[in-house]
Protein backbone atom coordinates (compact mmCIF):
# COMPACT_ATOMS: atom_id res chain seq x y z
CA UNK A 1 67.35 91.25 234.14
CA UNK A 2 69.85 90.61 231.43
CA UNK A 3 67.49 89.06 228.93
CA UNK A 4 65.28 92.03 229.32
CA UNK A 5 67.61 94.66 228.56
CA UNK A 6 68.68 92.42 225.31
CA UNK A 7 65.26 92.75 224.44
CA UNK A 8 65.24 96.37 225.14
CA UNK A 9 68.35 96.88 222.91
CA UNK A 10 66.55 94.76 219.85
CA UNK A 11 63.67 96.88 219.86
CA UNK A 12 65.82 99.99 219.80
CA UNK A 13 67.80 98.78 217.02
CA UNK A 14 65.01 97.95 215.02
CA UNK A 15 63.00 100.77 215.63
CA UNK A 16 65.61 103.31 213.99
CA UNK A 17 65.69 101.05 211.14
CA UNK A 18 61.87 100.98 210.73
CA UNK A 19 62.30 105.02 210.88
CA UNK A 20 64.87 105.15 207.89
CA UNK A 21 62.25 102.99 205.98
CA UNK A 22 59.53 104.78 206.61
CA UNK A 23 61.15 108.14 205.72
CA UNK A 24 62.87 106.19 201.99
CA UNK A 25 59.28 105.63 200.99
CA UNK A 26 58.20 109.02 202.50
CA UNK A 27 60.59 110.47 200.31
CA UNK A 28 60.94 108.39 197.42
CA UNK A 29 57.19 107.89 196.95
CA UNK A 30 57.05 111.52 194.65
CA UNK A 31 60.16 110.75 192.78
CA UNK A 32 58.75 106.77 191.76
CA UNK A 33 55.46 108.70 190.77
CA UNK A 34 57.49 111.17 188.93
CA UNK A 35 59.04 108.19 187.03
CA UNK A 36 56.22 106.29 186.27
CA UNK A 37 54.38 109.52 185.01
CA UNK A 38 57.28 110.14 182.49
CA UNK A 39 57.33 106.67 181.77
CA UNK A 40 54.04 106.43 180.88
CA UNK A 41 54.44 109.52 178.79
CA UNK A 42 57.27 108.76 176.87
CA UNK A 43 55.21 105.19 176.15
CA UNK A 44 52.43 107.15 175.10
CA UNK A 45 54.52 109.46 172.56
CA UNK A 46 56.36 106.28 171.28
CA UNK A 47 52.76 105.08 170.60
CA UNK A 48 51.52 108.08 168.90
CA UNK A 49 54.83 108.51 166.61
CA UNK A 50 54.35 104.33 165.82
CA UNK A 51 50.54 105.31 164.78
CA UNK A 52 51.67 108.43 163.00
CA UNK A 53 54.64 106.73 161.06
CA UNK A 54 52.23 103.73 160.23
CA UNK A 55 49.56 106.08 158.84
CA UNK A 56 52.63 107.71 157.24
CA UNK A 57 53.38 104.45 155.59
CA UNK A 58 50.06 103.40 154.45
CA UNK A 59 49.77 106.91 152.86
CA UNK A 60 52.90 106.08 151.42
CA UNK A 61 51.73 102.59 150.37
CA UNK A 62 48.29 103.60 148.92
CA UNK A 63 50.59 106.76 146.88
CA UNK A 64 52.63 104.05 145.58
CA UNK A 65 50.36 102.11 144.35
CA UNK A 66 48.30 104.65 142.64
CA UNK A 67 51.45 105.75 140.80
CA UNK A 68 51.97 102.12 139.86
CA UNK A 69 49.05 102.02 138.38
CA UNK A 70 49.18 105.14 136.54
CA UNK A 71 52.24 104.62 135.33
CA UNK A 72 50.95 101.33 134.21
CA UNK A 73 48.24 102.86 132.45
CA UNK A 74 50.30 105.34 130.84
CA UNK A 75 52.67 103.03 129.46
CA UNK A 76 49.97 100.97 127.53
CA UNK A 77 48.42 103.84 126.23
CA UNK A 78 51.67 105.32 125.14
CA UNK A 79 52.38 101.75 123.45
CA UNK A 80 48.47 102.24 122.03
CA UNK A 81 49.96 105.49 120.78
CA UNK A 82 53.27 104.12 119.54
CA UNK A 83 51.31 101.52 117.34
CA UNK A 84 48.78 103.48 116.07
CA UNK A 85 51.27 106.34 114.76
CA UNK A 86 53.70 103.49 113.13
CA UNK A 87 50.21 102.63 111.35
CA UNK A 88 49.53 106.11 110.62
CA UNK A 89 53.22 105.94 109.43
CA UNK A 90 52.75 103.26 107.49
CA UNK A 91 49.13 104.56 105.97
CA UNK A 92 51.25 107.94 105.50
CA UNK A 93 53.73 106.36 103.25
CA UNK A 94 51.56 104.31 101.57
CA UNK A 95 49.30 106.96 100.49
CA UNK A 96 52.19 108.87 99.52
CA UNK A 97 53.27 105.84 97.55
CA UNK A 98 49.97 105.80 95.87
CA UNK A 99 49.72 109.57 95.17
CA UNK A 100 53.34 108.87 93.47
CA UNK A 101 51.52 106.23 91.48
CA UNK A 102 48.64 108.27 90.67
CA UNK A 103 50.74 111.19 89.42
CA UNK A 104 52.77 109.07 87.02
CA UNK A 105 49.37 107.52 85.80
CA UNK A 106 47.94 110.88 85.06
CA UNK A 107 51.51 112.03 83.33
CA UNK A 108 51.27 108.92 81.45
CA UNK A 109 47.40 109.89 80.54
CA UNK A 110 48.44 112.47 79.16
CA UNK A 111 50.85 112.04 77.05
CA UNK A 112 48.74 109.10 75.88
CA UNK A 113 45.97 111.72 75.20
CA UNK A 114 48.15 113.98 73.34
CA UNK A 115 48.98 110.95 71.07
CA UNK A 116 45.69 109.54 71.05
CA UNK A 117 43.72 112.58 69.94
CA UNK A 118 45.03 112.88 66.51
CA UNK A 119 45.88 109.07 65.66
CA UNK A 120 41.67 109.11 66.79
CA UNK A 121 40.60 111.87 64.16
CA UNK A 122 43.34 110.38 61.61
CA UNK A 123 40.63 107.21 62.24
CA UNK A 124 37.71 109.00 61.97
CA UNK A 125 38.94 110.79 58.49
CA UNK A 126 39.76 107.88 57.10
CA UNK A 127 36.32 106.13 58.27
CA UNK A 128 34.35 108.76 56.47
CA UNK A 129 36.28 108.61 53.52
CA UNK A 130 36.19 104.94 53.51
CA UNK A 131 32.45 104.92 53.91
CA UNK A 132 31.86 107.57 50.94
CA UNK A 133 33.79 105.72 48.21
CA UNK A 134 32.43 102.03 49.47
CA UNK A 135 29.78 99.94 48.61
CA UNK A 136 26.30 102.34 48.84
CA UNK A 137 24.82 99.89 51.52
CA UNK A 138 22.80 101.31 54.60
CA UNK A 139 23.68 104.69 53.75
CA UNK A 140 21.60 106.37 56.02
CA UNK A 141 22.83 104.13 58.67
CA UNK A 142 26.17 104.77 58.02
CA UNK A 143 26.21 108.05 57.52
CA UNK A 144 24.45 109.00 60.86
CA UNK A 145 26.76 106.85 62.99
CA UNK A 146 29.96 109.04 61.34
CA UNK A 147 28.05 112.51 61.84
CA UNK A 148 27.24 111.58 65.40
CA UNK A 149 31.17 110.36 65.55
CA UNK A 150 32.33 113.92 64.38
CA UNK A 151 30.17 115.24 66.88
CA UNK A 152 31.55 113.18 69.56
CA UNK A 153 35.06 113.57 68.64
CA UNK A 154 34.66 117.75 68.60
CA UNK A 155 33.74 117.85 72.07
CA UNK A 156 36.52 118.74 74.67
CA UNK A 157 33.65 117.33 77.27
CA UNK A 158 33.98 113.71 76.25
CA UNK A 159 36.81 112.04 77.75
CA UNK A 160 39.40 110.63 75.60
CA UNK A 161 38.48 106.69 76.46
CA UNK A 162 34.81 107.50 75.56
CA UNK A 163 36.30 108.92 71.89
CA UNK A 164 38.27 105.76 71.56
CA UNK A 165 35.33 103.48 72.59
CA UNK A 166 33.40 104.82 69.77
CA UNK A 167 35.86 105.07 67.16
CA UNK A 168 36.14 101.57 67.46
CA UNK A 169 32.61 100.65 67.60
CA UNK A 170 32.32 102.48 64.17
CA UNK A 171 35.69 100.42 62.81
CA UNK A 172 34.07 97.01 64.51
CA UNK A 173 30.60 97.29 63.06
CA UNK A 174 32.33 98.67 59.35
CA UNK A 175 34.48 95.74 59.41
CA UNK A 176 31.67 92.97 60.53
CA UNK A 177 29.45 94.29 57.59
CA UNK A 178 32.44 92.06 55.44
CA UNK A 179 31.35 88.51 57.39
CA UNK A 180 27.55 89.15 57.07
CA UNK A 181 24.43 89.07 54.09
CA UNK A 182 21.44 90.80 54.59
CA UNK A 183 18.20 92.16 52.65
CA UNK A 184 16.78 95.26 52.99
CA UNK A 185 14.24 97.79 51.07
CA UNK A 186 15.66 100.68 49.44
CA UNK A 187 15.63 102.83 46.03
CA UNK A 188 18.35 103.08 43.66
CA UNK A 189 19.08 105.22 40.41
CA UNK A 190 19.10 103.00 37.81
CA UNK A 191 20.02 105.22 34.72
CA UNK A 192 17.70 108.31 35.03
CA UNK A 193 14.85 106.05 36.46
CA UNK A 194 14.46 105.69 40.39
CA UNK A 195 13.82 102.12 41.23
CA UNK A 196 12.06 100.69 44.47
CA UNK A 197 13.20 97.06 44.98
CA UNK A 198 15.30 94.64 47.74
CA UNK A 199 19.07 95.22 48.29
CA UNK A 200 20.98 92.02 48.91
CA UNK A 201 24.49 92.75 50.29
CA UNK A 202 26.76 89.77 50.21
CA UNK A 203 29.47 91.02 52.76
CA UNK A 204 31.11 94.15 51.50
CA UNK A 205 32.10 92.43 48.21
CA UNK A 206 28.73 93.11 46.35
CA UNK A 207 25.76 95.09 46.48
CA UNK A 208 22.74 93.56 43.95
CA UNK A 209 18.95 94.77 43.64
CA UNK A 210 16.01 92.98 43.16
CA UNK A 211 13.08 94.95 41.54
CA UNK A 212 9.35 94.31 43.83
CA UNK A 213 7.83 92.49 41.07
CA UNK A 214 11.02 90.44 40.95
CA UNK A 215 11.48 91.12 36.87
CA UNK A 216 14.53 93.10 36.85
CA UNK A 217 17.92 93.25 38.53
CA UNK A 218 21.24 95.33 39.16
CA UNK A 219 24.71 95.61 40.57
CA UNK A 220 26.24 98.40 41.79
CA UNK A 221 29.73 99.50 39.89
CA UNK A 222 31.99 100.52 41.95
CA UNK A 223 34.41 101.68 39.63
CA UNK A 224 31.86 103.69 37.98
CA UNK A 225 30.23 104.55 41.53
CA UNK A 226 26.62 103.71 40.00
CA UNK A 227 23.96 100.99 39.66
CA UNK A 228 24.37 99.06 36.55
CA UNK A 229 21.30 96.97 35.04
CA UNK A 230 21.65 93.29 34.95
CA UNK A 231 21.18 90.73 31.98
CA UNK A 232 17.98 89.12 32.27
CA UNK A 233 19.72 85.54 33.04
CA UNK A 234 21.11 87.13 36.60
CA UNK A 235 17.66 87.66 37.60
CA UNK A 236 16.81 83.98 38.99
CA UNK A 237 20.70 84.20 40.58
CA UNK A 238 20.08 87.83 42.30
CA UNK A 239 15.80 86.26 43.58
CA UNK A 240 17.78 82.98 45.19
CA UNK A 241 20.30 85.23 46.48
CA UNK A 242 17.89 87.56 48.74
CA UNK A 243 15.46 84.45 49.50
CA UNK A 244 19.06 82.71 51.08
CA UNK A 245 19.87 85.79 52.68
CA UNK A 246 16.06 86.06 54.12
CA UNK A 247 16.77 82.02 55.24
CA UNK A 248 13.94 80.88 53.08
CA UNK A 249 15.99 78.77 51.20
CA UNK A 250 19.36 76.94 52.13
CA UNK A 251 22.34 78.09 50.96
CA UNK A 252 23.57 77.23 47.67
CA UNK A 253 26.14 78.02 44.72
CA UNK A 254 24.99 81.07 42.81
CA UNK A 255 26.22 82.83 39.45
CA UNK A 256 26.22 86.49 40.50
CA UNK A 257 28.36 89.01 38.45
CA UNK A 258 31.30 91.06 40.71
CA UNK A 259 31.05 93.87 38.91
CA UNK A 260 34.33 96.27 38.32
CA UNK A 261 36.10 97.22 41.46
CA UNK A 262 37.15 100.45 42.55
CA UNK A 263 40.69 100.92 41.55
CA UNK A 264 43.29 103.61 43.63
């Protein structure tokens, strides 16, 4: 009888206890499911902001890196642009070095013009001059290349180096007629007669003529300006001369008169 009612007691004991268990998960069964709803809510926003703030980032990382690059880019073509003004700098004052050049040159022409000009037709009168109380060789020759020289020299077309050039062609080939011989056909005034015959010029020291048939010869004067007729003995002197000068014969000692020079 004893044992049962200990039994009896036990199983009322534990059946109270059983009750306040049951009724802690009767009532704390919404509030865990409240909990694990927030939980899983505040795990799912922590997810979302950790996606945003990494798409943020990459953004942020691609942004970057384009601006790297640009700025890269921009700083070699600004140093592209930085060396090619110092070159167009340096072309700059170059030219401007060579323009200074070019306008002291062309002051310099000038004035060298200005000086030029008349020491060129001081030349050119004294050339003619020269040419009309010389020697009576190539006149026609002569004469022509000092007309066309007066032409030349008249004309404010023709630059100044072009004048000079041909002044001094006319001095050169007047002074190389002194180091040369030559033969040529012409007439002469011999007294009152006109005579056909050879001229031999011996450098600009003598002038001679040889008549065609070869039986008379001449010298020209120059002090008296004229042809003067030769004694017969000359005439084998004056025939050896021109057949030297025509390099039919070799050259030789000859007996030729001078005749008078011209005298100031």
């Amino acid at each position: 009888m004893r044992m049962r009612r200990q039994k009896g007691t036990v199983r009322r004991k534990v059946f109270p206890a059983v009750v306040v268990l049951l009724m802690w998960f009767l009532v704390s069964g919404p509030a865990m499911a409240d909990t694990a709803a927030v939980v899983e809510t505040h795990v799912a926003t922590s997810i979302d902001v950790r996606q945003a703030s990494q798409k943020e980032q990459e953004q942020w990382d691609a942004q970057r890196a384009e601006l790297a690059a640009e700025y890269d880019r921009l700083t070699a073509e600004n140093e592209i642009l930085e060396a090619e003004n110092k070159r167009m700098s340096d072309t700059s004052t170059a030219l401007g070095q060579v323009i200074d050049q070019l306008e002291q040159e062309k002051t310099q022409t000038r004035q060298v013009r200005e000086e030029l000009l008349p020491f060129l037709a001081k030349v050119q009168e004294d050339l003619t001059r020269f040419v009309a109380e010389d020697v009576p060789f190539l006149p026609e020759e002569r004469r022509t290349r000092l007309e066309k020289l007066a032409v030349l020299m008249d004309d404010p077309e023709v630059a100044v180096a072009e004048k000079f050039r041909k002044t001094m062609e006319a001095l050169g080939i007047e002074a190389e007629y002194g180091n040369t011989i030559e033969v040529y056909h012409d007439r002469i005034l011999l007294g009152d007669r006109r005579v056909s015959g050879q001229i031999f010029r011996l450098g600009r020291i003598s002038l001679y003529s040889l008549s065609l048939d070869g039986q008379e010869a001449a010298v020209f004067d120059v002090g008296e300006q004229q042809w003067r007729r030769l004694d017969d003995r000359f005439v084998p002197e004056v025939a050896a001369a021109v057949e030297i000068a025509l390099k039919r014969r070799t050259a030789g000692i000859l007996d030729l008169p001078l005749g008078r020079l011209a005298t100031p």
